[in-house]
C-alpha atoms as a PDB file:
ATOM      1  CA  UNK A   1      53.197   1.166 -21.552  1.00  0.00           C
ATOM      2  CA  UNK A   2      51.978   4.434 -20.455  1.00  0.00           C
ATOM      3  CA  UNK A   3      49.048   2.466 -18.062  1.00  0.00           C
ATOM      4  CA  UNK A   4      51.543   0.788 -16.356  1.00  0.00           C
ATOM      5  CA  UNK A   5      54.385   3.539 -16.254  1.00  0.00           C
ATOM      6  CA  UNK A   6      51.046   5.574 -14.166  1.00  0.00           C
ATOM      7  CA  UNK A   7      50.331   2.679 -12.281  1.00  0.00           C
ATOM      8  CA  UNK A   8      53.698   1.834 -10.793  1.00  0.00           C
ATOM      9  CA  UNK A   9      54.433   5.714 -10.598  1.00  0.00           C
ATOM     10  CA  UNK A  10      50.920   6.086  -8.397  1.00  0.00           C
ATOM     11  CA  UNK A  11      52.182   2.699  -6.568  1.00  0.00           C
ATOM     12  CA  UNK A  12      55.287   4.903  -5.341  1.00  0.00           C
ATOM     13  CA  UNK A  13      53.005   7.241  -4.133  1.00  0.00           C
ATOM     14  CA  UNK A  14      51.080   5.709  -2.230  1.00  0.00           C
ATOM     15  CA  UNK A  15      54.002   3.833  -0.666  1.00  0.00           C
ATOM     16  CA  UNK A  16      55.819   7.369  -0.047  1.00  0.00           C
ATOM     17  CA  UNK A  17      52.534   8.526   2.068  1.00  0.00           C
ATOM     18  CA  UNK A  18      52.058   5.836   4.217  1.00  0.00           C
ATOM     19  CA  UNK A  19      55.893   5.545   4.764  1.00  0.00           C
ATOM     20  CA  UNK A  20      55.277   9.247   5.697  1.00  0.00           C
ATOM     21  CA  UNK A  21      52.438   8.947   7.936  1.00  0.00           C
ATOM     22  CA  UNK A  22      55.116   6.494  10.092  1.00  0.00           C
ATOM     23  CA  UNK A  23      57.761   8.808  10.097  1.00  0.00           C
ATOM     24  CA  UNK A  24      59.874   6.570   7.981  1.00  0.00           C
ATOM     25  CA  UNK A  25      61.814   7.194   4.944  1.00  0.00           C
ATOM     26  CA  UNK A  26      60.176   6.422   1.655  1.00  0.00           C
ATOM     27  CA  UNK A  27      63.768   5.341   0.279  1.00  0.00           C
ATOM     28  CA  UNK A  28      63.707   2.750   2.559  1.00  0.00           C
ATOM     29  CA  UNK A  29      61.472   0.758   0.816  1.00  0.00           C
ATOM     30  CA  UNK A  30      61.651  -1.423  -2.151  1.00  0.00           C
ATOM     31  CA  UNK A  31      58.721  -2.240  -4.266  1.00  0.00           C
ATOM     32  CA  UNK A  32      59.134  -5.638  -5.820  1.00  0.00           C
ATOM     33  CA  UNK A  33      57.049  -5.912  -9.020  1.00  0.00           C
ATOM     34  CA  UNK A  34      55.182  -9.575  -9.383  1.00  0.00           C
ATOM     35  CA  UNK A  35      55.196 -10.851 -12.749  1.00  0.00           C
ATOM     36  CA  UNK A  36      53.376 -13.874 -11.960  1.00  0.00           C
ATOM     37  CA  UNK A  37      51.643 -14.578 -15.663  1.00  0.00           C
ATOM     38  CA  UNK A  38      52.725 -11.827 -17.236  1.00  0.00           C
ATOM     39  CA  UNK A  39      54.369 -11.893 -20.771  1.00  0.00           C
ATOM     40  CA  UNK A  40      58.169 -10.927 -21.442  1.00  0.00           C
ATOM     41  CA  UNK A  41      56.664  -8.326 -23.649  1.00  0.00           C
ATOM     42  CA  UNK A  42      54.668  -6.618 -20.544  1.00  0.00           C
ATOM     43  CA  UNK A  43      57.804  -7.319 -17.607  1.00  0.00           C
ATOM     44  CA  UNK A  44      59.643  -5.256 -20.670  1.00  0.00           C
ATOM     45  CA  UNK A  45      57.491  -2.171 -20.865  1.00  0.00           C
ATOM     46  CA  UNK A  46      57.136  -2.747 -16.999  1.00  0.00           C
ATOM     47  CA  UNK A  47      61.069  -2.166 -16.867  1.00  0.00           C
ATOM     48  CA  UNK A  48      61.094   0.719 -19.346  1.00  0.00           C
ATOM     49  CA  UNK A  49      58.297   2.509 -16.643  1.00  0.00           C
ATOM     50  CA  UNK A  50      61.549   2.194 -14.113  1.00  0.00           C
ATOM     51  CA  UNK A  51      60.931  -1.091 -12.620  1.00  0.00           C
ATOM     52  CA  UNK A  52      64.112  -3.139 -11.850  1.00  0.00           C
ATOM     53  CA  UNK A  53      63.026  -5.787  -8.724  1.00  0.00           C
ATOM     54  CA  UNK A  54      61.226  -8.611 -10.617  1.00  0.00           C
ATOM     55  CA  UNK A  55      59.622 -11.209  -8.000  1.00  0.00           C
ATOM     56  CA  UNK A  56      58.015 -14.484  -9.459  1.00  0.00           C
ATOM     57  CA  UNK A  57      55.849 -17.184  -7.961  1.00  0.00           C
ATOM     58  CA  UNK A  58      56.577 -20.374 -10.136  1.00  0.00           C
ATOM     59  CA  UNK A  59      59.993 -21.786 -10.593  1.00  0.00           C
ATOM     60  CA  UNK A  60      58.988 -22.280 -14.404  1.00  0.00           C
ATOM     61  CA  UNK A  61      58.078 -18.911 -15.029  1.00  0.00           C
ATOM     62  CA  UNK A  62      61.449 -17.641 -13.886  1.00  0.00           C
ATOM     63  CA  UNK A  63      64.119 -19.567 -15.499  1.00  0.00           C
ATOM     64  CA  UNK A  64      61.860 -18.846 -18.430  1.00  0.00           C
ATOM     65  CA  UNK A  65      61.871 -15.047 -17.381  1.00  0.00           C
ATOM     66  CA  UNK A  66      65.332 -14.930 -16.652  1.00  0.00           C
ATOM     67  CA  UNK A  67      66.952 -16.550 -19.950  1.00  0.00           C
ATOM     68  CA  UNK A  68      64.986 -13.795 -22.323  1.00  0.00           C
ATOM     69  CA  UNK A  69      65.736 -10.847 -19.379  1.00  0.00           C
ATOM     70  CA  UNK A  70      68.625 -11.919 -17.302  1.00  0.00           C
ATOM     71  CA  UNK A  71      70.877  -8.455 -15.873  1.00  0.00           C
ATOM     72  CA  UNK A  72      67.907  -6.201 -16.603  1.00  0.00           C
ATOM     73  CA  UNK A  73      66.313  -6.733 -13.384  1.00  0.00           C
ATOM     74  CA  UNK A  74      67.101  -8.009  -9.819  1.00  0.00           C
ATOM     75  CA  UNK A  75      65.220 -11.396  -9.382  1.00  0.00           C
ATOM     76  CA  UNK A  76      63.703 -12.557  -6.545  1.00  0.00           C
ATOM     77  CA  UNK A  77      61.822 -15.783  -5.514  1.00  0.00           C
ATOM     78  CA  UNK A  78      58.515 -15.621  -3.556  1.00  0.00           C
ATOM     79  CA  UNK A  79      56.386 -18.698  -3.903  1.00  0.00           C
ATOM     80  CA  UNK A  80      56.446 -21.708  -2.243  1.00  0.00           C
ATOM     81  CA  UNK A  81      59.705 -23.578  -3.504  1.00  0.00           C
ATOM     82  CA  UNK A  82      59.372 -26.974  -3.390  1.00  0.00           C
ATOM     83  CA  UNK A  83      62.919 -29.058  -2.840  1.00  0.00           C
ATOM     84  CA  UNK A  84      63.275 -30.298  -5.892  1.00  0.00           C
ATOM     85  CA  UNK A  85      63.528 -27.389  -7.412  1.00  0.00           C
ATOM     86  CA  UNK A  86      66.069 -25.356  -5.478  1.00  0.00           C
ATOM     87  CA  UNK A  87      68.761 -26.192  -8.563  1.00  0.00           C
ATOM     88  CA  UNK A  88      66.563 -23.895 -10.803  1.00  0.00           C
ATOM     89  CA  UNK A  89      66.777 -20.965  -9.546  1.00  0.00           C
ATOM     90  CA  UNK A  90      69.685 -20.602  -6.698  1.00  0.00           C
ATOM     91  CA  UNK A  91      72.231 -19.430  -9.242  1.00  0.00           C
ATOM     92  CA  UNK A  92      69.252 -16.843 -10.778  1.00  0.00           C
ATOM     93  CA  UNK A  93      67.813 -15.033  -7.652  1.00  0.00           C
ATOM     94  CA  UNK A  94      69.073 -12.376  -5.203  1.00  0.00           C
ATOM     95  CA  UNK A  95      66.714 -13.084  -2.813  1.00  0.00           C
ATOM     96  CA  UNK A  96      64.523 -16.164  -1.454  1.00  0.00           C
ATOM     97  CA  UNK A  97      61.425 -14.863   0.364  1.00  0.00           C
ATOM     98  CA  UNK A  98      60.019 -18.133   1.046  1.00  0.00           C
ATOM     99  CA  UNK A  99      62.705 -20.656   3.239  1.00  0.00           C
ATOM    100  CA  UNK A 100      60.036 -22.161   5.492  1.00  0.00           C
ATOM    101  CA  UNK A 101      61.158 -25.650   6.519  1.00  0.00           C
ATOM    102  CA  UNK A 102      64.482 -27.687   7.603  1.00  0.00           C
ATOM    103  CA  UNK A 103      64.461 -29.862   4.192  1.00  0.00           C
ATOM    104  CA  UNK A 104      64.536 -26.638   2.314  1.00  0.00           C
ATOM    105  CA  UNK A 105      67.298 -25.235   3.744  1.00  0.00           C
ATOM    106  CA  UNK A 106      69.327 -27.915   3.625  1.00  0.00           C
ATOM    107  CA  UNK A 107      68.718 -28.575   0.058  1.00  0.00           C
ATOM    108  CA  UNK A 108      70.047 -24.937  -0.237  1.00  0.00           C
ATOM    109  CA  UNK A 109      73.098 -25.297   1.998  1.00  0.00           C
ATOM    110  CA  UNK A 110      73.891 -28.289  -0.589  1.00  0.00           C
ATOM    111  CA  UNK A 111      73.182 -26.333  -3.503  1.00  0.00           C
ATOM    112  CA  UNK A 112      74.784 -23.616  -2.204  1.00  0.00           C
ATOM    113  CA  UNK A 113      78.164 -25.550  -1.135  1.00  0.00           C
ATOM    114  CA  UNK A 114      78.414 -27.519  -4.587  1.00  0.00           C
ATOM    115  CA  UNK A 115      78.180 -24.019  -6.637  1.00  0.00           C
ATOM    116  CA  UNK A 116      79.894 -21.855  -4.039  1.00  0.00           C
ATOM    117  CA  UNK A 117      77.426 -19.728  -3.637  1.00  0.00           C
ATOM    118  CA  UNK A 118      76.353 -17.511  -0.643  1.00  0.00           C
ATOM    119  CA  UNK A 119      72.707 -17.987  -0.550  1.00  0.00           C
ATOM    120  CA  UNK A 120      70.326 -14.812   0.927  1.00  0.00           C
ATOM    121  CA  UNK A 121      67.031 -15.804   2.226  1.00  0.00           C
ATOM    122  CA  UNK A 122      63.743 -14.532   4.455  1.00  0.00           C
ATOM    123  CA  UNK A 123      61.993 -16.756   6.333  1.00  0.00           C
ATOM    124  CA  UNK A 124      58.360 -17.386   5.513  1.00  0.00           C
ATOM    125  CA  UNK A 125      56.100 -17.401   8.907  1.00  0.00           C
ATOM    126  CA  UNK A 126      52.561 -17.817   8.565  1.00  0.00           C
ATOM    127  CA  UNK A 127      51.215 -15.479  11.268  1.00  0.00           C
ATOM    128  CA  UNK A 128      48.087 -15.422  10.584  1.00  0.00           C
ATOM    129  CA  UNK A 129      47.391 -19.141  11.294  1.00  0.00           C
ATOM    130  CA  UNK A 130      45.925 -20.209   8.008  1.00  0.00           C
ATOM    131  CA  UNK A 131      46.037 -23.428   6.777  1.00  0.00           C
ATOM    132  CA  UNK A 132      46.075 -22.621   3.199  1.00  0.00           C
ATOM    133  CA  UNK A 133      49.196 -20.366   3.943  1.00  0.00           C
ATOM    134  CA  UNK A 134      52.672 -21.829   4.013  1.00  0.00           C
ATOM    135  CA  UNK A 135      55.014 -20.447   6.441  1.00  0.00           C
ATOM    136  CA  UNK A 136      56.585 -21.742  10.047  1.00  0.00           C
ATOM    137  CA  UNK A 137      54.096 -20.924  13.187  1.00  0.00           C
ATOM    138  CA  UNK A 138      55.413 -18.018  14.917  1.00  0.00           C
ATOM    139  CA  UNK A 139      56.625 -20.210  18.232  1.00  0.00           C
ATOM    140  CA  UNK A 140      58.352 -22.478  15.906  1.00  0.00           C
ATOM    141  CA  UNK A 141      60.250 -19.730  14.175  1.00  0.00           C
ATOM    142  CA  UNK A 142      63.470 -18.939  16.437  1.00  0.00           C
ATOM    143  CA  UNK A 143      64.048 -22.990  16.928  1.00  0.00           C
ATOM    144  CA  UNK A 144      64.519 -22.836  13.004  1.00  0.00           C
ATOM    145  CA  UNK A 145      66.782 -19.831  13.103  1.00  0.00           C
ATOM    146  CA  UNK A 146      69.144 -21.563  15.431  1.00  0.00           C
ATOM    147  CA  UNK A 147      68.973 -24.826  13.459  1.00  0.00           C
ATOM    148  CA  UNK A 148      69.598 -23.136  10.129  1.00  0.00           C
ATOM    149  CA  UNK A 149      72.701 -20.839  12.147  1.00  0.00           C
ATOM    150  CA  UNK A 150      74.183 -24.230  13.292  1.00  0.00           C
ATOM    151  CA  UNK A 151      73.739 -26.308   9.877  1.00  0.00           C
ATOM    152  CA  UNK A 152      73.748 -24.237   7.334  1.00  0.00           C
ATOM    153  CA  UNK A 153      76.731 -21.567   6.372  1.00  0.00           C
ATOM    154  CA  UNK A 154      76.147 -20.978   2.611  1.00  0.00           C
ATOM    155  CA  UNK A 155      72.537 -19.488   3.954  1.00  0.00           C
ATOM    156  CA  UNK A 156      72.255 -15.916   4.957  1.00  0.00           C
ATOM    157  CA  UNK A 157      69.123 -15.065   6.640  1.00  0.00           C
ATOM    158  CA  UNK A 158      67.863 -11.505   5.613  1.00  0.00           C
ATOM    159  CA  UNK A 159      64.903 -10.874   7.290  1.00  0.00           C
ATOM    160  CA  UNK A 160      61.161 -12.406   7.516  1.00  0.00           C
ATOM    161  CA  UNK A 161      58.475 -12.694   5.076  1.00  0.00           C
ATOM    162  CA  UNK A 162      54.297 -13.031   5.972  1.00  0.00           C
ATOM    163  CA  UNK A 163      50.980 -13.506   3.582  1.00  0.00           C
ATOM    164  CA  UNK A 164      48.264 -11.716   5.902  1.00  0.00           C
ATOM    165  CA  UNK A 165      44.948 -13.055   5.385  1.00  0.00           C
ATOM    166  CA  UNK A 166      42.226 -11.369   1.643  1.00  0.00           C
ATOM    167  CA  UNK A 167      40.458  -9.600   3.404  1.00  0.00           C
ATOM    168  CA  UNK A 168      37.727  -6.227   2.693  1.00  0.00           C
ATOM    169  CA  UNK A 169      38.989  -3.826   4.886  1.00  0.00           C
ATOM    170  CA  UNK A 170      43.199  -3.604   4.816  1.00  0.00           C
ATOM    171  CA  UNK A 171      42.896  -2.132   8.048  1.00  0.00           C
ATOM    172  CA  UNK A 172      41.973  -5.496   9.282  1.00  0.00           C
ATOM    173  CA  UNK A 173      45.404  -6.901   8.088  1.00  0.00           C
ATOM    174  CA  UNK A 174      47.164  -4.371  10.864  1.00  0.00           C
ATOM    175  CA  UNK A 175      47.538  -6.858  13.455  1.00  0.00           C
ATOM    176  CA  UNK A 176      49.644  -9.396  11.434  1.00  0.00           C
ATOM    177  CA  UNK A 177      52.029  -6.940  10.092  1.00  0.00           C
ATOM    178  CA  UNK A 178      52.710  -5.743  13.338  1.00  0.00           C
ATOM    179  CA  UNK A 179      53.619  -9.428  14.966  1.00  0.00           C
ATOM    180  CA  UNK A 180      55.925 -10.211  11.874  1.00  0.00           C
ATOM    181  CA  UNK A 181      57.819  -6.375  13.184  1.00  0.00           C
ATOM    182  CA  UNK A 182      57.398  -7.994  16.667  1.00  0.00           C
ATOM    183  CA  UNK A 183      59.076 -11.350  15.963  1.00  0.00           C
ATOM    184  CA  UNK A 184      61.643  -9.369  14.029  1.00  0.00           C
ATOM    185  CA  UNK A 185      62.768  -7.120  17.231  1.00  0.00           C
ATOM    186  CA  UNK A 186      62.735 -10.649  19.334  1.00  0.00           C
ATOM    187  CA  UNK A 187      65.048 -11.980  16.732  1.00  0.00           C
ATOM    188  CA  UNK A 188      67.400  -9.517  16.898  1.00  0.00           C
ATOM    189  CA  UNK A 189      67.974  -9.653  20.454  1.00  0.00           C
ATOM    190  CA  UNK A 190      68.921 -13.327  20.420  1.00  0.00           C
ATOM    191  CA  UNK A 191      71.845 -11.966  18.061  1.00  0.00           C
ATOM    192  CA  UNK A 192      72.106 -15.675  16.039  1.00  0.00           C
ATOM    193  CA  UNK A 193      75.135 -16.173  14.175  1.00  0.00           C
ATOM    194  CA  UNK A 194      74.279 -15.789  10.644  1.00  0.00           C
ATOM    195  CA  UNK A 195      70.429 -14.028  10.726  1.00  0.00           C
ATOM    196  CA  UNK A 196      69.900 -10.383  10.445  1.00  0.00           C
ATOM    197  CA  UNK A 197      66.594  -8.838  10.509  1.00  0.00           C
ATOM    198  CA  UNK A 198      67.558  -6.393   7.839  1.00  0.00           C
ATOM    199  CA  UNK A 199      64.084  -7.215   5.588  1.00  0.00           C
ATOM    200  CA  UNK A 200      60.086  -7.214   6.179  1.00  0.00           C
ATOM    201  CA  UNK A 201      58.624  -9.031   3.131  1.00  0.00           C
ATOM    202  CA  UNK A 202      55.029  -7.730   3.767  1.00  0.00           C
ATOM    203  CA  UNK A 203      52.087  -6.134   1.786  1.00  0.00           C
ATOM    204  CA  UNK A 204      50.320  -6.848  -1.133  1.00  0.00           C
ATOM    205  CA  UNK A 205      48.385  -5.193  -3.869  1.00  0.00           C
ATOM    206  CA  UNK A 206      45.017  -4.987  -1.592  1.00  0.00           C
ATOM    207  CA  UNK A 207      46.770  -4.151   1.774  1.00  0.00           C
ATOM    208  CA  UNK A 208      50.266  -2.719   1.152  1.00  0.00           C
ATOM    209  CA  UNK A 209      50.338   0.508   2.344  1.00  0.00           C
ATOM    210  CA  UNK A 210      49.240  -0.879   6.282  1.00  0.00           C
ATOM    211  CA  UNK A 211      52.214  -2.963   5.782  1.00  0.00           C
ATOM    212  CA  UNK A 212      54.125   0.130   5.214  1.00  0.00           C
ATOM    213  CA  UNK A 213      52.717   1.722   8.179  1.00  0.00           C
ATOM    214  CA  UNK A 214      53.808  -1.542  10.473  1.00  0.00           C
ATOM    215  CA  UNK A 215      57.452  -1.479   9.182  1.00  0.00           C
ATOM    216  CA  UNK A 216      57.251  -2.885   5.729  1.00  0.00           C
ATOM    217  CA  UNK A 217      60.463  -2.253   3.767  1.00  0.00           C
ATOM    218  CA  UNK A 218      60.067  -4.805   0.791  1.00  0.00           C
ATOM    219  CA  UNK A 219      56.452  -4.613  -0.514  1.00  0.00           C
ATOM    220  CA  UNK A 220      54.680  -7.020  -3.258  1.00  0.00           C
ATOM    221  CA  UNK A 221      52.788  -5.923  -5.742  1.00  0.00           C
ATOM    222  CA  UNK A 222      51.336  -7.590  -8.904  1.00  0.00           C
ATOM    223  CA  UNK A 223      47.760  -6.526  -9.784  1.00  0.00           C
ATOM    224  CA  UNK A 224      48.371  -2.675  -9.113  1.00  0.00           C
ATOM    225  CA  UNK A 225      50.942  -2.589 -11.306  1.00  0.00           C
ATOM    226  CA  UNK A 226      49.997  -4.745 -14.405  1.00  0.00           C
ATOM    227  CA  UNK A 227      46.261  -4.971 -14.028  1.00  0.00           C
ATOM    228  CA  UNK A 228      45.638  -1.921 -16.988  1.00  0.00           C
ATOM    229  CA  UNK A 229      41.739  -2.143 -16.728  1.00  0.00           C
ATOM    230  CA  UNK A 230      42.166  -0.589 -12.746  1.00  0.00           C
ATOM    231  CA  UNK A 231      39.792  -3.552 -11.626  1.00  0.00           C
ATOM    232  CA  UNK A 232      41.872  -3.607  -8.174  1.00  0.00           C
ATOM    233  CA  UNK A 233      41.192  -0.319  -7.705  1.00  0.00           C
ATOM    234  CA  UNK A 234      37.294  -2.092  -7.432  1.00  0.00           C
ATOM    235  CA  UNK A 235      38.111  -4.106  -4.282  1.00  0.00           C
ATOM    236  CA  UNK A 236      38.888  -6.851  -6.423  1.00  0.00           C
ATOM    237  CA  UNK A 237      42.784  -7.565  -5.124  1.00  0.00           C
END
């Protein structure tokens, strides 16, 4: 417990300095712990070390997750959800970081409607251009906003989400973080019924505190936290 109570406590650090060297307020930023493999045992002492924003990967793992944790934590989604499995999890999470494509957010307005339920969501934009990356291109990104404004009323859009590219050197990741906070600001002045820009899913274990720099206020991070044998501290993620 103690490993992981220093890691998420240096995790806060780091976050605070780089929110710092922007001029921005530390507070502003929420540090969503990914549990992705980890055992209810671990997510436990990972809770006692002050954690309370859980974000999973696989539908599976959560419902799993959420039946032996529940109201200890916050939940969010951040994989890829496929369609099919939108009934899993829409009553369970606070937050979908993923919504990337039409079918999906229909299947959540439908969801949404049958269980009453006022459904927040980012959009997932794949910036970068990657093809193993999910995520709309960035042109295609305010046509989907309007579609999902006009269609879909049990949705409300939060903010965006990106993956920027594994790479050595986080300084390399700069460029991508700063067109998601680009896209953000164009969003906002087309003032779409229904879609705030109040989130910036971005940053990862290897590449987090860049995001913080480029306006970050919801980071990821898995390996830094739960990894006790410090290999990401290596390079390694």
């Amino acid at each position: 417990m103690h490993e992981i109570a220093d890691n998420f406590r240096d995790i806060k650090e780091r976050v605070a300095r780089a929110a710092f060297r922007a001029g921005r307020n530390p507070e502003e930023i929420t540090i969503i712990a990914v549990t992705k493999n980890q055992t209810i045992d671990t997510i436990r002492e990972g809770i006692q070390a002050g954690i309370n924003i859980i974000g999973e990967n696989r539908v599976q793992e959560l419902v799993d997750k959420y039946e032996a944790l529940e109201n200890q934590v916050q939940w969010h989604f951040i994989g890829h959800l496929q369609t099919n499995k939108v009934k899993y999890v829409i009553d369970k999470v606070h937050l979908i970081h993923s919504l990337d494509r039409l079918s999906l957010a229909e299947e959540i307005e439908r969801r949404g409607e049958r269980k009453k339920l006022s459904v927040n969501a980012l959009v997932q934009v794949n910036v970068s251009g990657e093809e193993s990356k999910y995520g709309l291109p960035p042109e295609e990104l305010i046509p989907f906003l309007e579609k999902v404004s006009d269609r879909c009323k049990n949705i409300n859009i939060k903010g965006l989400m990106t993956i920027a590219p594994y790479v050595a050197d986080p300084e390399e990741t700069r460029p991508f973080f700063r067109c998601l906070r680009e896209l953000a600001e164009e969003v906002k002045e087309r003032n779409i019924a229904g879609v705030k820009m109040d989130f910036l899913s971005m940053g990862m274990t290897n590449d987090f505190e860049v995001a913080v720099e480029e306006g970050a206020n919801m980071v990821r991070i898995g390996r830094a936290i739960f990894n006790t044998t410090q290999e990401w501290r290596k390079g390694n993620g």
